[in-house]
Protein backbone atom coordinates (compact mmCIF):
# COMPACT_ATOMS: atom_id res chain seq x y z
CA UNK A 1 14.89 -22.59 14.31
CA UNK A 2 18.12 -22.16 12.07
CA UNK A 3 17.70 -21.01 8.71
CA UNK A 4 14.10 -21.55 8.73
CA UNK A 5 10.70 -19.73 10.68
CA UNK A 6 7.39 -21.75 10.66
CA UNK A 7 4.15 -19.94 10.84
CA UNK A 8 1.35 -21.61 12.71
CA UNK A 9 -2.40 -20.45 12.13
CA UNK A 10 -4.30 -19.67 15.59
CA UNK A 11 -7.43 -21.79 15.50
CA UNK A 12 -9.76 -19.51 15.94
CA UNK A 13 -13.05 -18.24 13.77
CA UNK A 14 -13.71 -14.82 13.21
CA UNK A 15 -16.41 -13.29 11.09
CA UNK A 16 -13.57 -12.74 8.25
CA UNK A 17 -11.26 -15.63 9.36
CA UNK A 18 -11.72 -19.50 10.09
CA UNK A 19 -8.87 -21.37 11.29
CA UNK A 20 -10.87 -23.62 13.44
CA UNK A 21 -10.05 -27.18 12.35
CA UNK A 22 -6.81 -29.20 11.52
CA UNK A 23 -7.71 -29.87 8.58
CA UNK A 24 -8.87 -26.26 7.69
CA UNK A 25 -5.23 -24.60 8.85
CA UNK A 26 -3.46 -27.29 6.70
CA UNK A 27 -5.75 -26.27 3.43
CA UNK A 28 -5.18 -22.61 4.23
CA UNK A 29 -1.35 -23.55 4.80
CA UNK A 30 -0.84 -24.63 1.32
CA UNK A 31 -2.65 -21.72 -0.24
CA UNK A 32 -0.67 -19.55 1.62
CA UNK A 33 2.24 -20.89 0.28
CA UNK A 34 0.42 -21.02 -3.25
CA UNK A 35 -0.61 -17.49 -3.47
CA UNK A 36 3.07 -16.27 -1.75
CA UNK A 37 5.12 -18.11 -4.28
CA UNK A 38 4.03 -15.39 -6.69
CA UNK A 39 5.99 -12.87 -5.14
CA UNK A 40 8.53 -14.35 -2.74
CA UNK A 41 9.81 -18.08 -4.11
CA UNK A 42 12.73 -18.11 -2.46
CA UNK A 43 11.08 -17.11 1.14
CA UNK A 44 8.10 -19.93 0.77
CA UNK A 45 9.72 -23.38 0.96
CA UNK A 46 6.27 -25.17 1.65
CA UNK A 47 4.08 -26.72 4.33
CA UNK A 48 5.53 -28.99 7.24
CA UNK A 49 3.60 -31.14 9.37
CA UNK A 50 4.21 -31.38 13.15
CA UNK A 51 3.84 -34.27 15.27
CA UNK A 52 5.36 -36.12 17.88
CA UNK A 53 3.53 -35.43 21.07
CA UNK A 54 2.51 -31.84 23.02
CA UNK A 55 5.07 -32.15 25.17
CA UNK A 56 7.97 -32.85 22.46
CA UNK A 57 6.65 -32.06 18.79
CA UNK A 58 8.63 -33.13 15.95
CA UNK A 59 8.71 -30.48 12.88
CA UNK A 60 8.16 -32.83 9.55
CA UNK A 61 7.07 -35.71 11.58
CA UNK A 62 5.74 -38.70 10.16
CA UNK A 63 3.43 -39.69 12.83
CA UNK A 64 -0.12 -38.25 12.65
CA UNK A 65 -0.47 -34.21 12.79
CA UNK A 66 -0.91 -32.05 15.42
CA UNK A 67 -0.59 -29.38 13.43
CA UNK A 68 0.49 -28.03 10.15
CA UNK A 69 2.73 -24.61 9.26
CA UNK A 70 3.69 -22.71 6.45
CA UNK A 71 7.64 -23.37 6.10
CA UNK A 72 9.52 -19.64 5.28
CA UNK A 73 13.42 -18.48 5.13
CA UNK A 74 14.09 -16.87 8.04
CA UNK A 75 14.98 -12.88 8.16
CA UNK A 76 15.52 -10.06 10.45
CA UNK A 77 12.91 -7.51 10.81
CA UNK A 78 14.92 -5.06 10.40
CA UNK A 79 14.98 -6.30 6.52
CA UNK A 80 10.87 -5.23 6.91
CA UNK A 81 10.36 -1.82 4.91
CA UNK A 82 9.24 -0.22 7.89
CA UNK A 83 11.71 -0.86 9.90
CA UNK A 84 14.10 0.35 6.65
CA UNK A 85 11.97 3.33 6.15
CA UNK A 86 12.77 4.04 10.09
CA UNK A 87 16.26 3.26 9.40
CA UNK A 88 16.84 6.06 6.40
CA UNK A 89 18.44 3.14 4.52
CA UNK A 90 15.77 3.12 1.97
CA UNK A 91 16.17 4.56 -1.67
CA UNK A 92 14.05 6.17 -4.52
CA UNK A 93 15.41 3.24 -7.13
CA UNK A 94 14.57 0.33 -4.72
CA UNK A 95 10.79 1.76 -4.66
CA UNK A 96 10.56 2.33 -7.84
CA UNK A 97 11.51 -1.19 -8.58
CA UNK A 98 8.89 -2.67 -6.15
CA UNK A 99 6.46 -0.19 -7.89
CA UNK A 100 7.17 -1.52 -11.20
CA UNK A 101 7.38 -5.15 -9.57
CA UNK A 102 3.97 -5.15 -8.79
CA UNK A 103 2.88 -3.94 -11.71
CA UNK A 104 3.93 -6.96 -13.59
CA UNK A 105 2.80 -9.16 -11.06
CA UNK A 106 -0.48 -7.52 -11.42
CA UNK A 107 -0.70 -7.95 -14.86
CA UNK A 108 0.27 -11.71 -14.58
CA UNK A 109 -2.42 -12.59 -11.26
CA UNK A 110 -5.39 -14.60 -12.03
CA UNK A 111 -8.75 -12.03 -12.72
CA UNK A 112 -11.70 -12.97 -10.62
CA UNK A 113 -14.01 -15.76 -11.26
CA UNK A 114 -16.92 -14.69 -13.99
CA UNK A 115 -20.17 -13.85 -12.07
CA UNK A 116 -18.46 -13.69 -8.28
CA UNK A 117 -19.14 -10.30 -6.53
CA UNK A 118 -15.59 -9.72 -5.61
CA UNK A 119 -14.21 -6.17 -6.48
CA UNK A 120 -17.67 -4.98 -7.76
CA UNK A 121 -18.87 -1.39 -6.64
CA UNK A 122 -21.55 -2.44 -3.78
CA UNK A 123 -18.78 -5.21 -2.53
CA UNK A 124 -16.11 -2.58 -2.17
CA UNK A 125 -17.89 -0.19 -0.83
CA UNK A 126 -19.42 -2.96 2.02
CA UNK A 127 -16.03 -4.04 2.66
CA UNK A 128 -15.21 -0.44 3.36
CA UNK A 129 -17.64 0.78 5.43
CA UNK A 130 -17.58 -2.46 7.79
CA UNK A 131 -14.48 -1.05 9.36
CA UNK A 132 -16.50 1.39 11.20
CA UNK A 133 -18.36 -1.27 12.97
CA UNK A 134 -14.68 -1.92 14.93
CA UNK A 135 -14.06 1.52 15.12
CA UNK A 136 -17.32 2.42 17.15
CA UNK A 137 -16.48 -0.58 19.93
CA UNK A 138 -13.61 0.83 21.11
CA UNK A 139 -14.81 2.49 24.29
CA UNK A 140 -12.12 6.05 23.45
CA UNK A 141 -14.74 6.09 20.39
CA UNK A 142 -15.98 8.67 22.08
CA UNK A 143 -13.50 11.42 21.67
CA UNK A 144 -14.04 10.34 18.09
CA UNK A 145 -17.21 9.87 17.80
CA UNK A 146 -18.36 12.97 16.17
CA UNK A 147 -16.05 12.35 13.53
CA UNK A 148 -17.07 9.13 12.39
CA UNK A 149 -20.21 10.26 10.46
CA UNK A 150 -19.04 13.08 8.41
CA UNK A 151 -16.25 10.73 7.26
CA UNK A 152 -18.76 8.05 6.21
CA UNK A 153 -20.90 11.13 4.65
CA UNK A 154 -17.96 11.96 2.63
CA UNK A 155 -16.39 8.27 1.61
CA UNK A 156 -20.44 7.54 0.66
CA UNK A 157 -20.54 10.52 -1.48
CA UNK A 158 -17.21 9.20 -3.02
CA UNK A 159 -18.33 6.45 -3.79
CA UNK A 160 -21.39 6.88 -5.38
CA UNK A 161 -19.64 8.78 -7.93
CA UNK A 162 -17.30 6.15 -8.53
CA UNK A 163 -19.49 3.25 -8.99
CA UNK A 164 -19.39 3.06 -12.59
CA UNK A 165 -15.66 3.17 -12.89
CA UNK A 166 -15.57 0.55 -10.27
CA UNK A 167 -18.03 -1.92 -12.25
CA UNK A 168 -16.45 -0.92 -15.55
CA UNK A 169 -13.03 -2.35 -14.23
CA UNK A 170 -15.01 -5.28 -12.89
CA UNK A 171 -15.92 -5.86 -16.29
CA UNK A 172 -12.76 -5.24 -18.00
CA UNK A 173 -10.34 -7.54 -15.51
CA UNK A 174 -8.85 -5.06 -13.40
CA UNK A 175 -9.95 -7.18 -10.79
CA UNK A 176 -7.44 -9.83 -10.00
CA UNK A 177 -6.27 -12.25 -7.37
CA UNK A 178 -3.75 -9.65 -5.52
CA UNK A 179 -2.16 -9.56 -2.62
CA UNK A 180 -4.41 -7.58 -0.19
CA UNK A 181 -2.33 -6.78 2.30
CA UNK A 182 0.57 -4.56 0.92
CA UNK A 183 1.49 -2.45 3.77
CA UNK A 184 5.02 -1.51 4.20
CA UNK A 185 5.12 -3.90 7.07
CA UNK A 186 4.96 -6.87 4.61
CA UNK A 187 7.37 -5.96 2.54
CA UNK A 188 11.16 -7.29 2.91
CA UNK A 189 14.41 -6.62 1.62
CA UNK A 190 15.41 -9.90 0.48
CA UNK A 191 18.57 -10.27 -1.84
CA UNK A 192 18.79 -6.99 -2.38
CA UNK A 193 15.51 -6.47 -3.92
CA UNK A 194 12.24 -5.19 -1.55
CA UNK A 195 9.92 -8.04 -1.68
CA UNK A 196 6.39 -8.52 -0.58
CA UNK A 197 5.52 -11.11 1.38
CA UNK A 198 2.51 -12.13 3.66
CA UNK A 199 -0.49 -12.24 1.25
CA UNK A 200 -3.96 -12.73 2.24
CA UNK A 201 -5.01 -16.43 2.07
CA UNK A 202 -7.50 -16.87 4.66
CA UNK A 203 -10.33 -14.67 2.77
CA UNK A 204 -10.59 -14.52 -1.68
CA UNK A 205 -12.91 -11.47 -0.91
CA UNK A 206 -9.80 -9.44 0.43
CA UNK A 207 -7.18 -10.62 -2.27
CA UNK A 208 -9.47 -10.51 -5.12
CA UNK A 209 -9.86 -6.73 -5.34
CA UNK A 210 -8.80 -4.00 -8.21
CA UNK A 211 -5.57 -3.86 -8.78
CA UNK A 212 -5.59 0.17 -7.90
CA UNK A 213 -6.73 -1.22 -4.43
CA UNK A 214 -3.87 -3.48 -3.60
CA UNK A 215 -1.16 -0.76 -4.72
CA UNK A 216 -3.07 1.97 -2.65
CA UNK A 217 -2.00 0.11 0.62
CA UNK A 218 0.98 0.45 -0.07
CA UNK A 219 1.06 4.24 -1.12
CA UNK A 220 -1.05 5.26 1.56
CA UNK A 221 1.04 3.65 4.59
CA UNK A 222 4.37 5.23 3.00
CA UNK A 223 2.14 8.75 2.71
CA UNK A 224 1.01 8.44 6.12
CA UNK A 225 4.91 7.59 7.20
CA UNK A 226 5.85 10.63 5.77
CA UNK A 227 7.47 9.39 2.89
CA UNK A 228 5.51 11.48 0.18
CA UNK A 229 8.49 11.12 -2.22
CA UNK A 230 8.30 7.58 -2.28
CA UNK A 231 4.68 7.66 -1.95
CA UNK A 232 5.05 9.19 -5.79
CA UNK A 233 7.75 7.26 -7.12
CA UNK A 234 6.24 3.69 -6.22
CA UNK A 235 2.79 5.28 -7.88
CA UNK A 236 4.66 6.65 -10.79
CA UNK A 237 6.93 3.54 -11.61
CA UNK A 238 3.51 1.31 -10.93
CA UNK A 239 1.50 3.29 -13.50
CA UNK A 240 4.56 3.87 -16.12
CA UNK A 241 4.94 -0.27 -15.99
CA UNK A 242 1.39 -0.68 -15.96
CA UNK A 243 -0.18 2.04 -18.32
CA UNK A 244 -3.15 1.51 -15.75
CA UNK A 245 -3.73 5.53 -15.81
CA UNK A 246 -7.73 5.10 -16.03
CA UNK A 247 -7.53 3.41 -12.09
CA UNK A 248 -6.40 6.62 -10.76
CA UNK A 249 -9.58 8.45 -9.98
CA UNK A 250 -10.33 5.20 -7.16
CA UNK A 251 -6.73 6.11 -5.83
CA UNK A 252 -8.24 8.82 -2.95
CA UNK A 253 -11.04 6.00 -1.71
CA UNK A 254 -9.39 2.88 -1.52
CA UNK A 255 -6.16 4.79 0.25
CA UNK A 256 -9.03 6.13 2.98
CA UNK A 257 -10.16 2.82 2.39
CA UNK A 258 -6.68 1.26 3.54
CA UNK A 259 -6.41 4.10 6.63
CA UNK A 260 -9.22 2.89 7.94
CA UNK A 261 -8.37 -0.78 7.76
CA UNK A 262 -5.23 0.63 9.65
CA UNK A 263 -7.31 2.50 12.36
CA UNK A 264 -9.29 -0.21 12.93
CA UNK A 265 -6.46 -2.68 13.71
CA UNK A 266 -5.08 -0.41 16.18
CA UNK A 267 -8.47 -0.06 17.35
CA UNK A 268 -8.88 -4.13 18.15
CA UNK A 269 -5.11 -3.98 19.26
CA UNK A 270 -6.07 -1.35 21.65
CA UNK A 271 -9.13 -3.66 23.01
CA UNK A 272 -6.69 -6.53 24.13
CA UNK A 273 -4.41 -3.95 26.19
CA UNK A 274 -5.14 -2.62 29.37
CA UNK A 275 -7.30 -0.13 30.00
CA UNK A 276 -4.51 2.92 31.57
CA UNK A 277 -1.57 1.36 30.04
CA UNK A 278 0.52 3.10 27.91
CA UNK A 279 0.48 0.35 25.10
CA UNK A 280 -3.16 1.50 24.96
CA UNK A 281 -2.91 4.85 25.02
CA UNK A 282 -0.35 4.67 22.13
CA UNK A 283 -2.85 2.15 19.79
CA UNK A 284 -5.63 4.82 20.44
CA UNK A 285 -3.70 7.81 19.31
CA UNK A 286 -2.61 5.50 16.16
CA UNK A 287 -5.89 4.82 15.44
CA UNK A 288 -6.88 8.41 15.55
CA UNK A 289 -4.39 9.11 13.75
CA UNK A 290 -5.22 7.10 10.45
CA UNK A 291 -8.65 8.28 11.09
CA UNK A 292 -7.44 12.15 10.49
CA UNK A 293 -5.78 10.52 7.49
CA UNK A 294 -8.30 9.02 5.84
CA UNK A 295 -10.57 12.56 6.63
CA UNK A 296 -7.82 14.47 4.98
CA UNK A 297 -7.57 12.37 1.79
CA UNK A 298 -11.30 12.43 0.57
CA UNK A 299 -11.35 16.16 1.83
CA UNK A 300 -10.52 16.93 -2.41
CA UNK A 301 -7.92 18.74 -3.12
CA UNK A 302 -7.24 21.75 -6.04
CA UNK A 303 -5.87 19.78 -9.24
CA UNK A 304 -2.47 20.59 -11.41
CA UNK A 305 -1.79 20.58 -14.69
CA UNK A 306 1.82 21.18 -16.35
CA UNK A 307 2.46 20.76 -20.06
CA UNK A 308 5.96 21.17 -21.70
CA UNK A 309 6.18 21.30 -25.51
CA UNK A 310 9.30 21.73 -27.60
CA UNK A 311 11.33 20.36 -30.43
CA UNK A 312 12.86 16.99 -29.83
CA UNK A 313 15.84 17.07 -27.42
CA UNK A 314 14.94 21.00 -26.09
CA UNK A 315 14.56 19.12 -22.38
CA UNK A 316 10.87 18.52 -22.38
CA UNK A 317 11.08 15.22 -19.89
CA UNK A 318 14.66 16.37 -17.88
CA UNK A 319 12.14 19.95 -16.60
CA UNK A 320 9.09 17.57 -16.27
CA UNK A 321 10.97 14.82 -14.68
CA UNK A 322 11.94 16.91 -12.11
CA UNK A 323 8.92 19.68 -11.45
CA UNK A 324 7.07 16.02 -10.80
CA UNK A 325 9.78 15.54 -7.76
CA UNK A 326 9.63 18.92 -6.79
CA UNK A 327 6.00 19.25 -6.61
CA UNK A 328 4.89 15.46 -6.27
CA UNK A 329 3.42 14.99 -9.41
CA UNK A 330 2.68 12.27 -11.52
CA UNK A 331 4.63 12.67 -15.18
CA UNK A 332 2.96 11.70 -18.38
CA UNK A 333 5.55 11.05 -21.03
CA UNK A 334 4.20 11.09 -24.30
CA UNK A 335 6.63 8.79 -25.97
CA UNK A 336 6.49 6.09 -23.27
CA UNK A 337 2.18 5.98 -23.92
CA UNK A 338 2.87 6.67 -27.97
CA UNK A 339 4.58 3.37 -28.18
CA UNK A 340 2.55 2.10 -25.39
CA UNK A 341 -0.04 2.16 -28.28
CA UNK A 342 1.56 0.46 -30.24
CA UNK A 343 2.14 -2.64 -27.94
CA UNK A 344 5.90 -1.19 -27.63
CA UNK A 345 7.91 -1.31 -24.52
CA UNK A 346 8.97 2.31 -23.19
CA UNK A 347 12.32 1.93 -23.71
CA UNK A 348 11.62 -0.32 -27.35
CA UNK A 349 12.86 1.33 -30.73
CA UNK A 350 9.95 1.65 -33.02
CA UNK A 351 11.74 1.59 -36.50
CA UNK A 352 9.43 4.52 -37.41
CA UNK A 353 10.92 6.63 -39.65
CA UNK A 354 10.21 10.42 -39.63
CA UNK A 355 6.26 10.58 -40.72
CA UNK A 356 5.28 7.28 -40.68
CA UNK A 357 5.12 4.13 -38.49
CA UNK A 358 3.53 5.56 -35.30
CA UNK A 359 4.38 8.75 -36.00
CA UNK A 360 1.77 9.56 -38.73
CA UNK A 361 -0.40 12.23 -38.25
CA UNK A 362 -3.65 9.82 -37.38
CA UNK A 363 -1.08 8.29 -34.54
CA UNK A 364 -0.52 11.58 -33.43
CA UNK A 365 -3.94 11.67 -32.74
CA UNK A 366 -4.84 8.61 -31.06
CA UNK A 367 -1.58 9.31 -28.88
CA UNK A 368 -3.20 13.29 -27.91
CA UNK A 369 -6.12 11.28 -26.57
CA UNK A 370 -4.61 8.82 -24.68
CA UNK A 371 -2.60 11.76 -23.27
CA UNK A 372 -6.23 13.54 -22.62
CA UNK A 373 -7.50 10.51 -21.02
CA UNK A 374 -4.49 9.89 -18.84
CA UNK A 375 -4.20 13.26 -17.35
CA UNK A 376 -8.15 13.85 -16.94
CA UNK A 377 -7.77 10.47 -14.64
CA UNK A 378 -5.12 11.60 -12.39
CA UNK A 379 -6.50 15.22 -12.25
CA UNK A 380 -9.42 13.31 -10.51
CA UNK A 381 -7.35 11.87 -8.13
């Protein structure tokens, strides 16, 4: 098809999905391109109509429709993050751009509808625990099987102790119109910047989630890819551009969250292969494989704490900066969340002069407690 790719919806109807009518696949056509234009403009061109007849459809016919599809540039997948990520040909400064990226698109996406359950504590946690429904059909279940309930025991105790932050983000926003499916494998290099693409239309419940939720997708598939360092510098530049520090604790459910939406994909993938084929055998041990992921994330792990003090210029954020590489920390920079404060950008000149502006001693004490606050919340995570 040239230049171009069109995507045609399946019509089908699932218990999360329906693409069963015409006129159904060309609604969820357009807001597919709506919600995708956010991210990727130059990828979504818009929605053509097919006609003609079965045996010789016309693309952007003007005879009735036989069908409808979502218009795209085309690209190689070897432009996907995965397959870059496979490739080595990946760097820390094009993740830390698509960290900070999404941060801003965050803070720019429409927050859920006032009154609608999405994102809420009990809708999350629903949403969550469904996956184990899939996971339990697979017939190789069974050399899982005993696993499955201390791994709901554990995410349920999680979660009960997160419920308030959960419905106290609700309340304050952090729920927005995301894109709910930001695995590495929808991700593209696309003029030279890594670009999500591939949003969830078909479903609001799945796209309108906390923001800490979208971004854990894509932290836990690079974790679970073995890319810990970038795992940390798409989480640091995300937080740093969004100051959203308080999100943090959520960060080790939603990621077990996201493994298990993994697992169980490989799990249905697995159903549609045969039985003794090796295809099967390889979406089984993928599925177990998330599965021991997920386990070892909400398993808790012994908390860190590193403070450097010093006069100004003594090397406070050069050591800090890189003990955070070395040991795969977050780093708190007090002068990025002083000005922060003061509605500043990180890398904005204040105009304080020595003892005054936002460097008073009552500043110095709001700015200790937002320091307090932001390191208690990652400690939890």
């Amino acid at each position: 098809t040239g230049e171009f790719a069109y995507k045609v919806k399946k019509p089908i109807k699932l218990s999360f999905l329906d693409y069963s009518t015409l006129e159904r696949r060309r609604v969820l056509c357009e807001e597919e391109l709506r919600l995708n234009r956010r991210l990727a403009p130059e990828l979504y061109l818009g929605v053509s109509a097919i006609g003609g007849s079965l045996e010789r459809p016309q693309i952007d016919s003007t005879g009735p429709p036989l069908e409808y599809a979502v218009r795209m540039r085309q690209f190689s997948s070897a432009d996907e993050l995965s397959s870059l990520l496979a490739a080595g040909s990946v760097t820390a400064h094009d993740v830390a751009a698509l960290g900070a990226g999404i941060a801003r698109f965050h803070a720019a996406a429409a927050p859920a509808p006032a009154g609608s359950p999405f994102g809420r504590a009990g809708t999350a946690h629903r949403v969550t625990m469904d996956n184990f429904a899939e996971l339990r059909a697979l017939p190789e279940a069974a050399d899982w099987a005993s696993q499955l309930p201390g791994l709901e025991s554990r995410i349920s105790t999680l979660h009960r102790g997160l419920r308030p932050l959960m419905d106290e983000r609700y309340e304050g926003g952090r729920v927005r119109e995301c894109h709910g499916d930001l695995h590495c494998g929808n991700v593209v290099r696309w003029a030279g910047a890594l670009t999500p693409f591939d949003g969830i239309e078909f479903e609001p419940g799945l796209r309108f989630i906390d923001v800490i939720n979208d971004i854990a997708f894509l932290t836990m598939d690079l974790a679970e890819r073995g890319h810990v360092d970038l795992r940390r510098v798409v989480l640091q530049a995300w937080t740093d551009t969004s100051g959203d520090w308080s999100g943090l604790p959520l960060l080790p459910y939603y990621e077990a969250y996201r493994a298990l939406v993994r697992a169980k994909v490989d799990a249905l993938r697995a159903l549609q292969l045969d039985a003794n084929s090796p295809a099967r055998a390889a979406a089984v041990a993928d599925c177990r494989r998330y599965l021991d992921w997920a386990g070892a994330r909400v398993a808790g792990h012994r908390p860190l704490l590193l403070i450097t003090c010093g006069l100004s210029g003594s090397g406070k954020t050069w050591m800090a900066r890189r003990l955070a590489e070395r040991l795969g920390a977050l780093h708190l920079r007090s002068d990025v969340e002083r000005k922060r404060l003061a509605g500043l950008e990180a890398h904005e000149d204040s105009r304080s002069p020595p003892d005054a502006g936002i460097y008073t001693l009552e500043f110095n004490e709001r700015t200790y407690r937002r320091l307090q606050e932001c390191a208690a919340a990652s400690l939890s995570a």
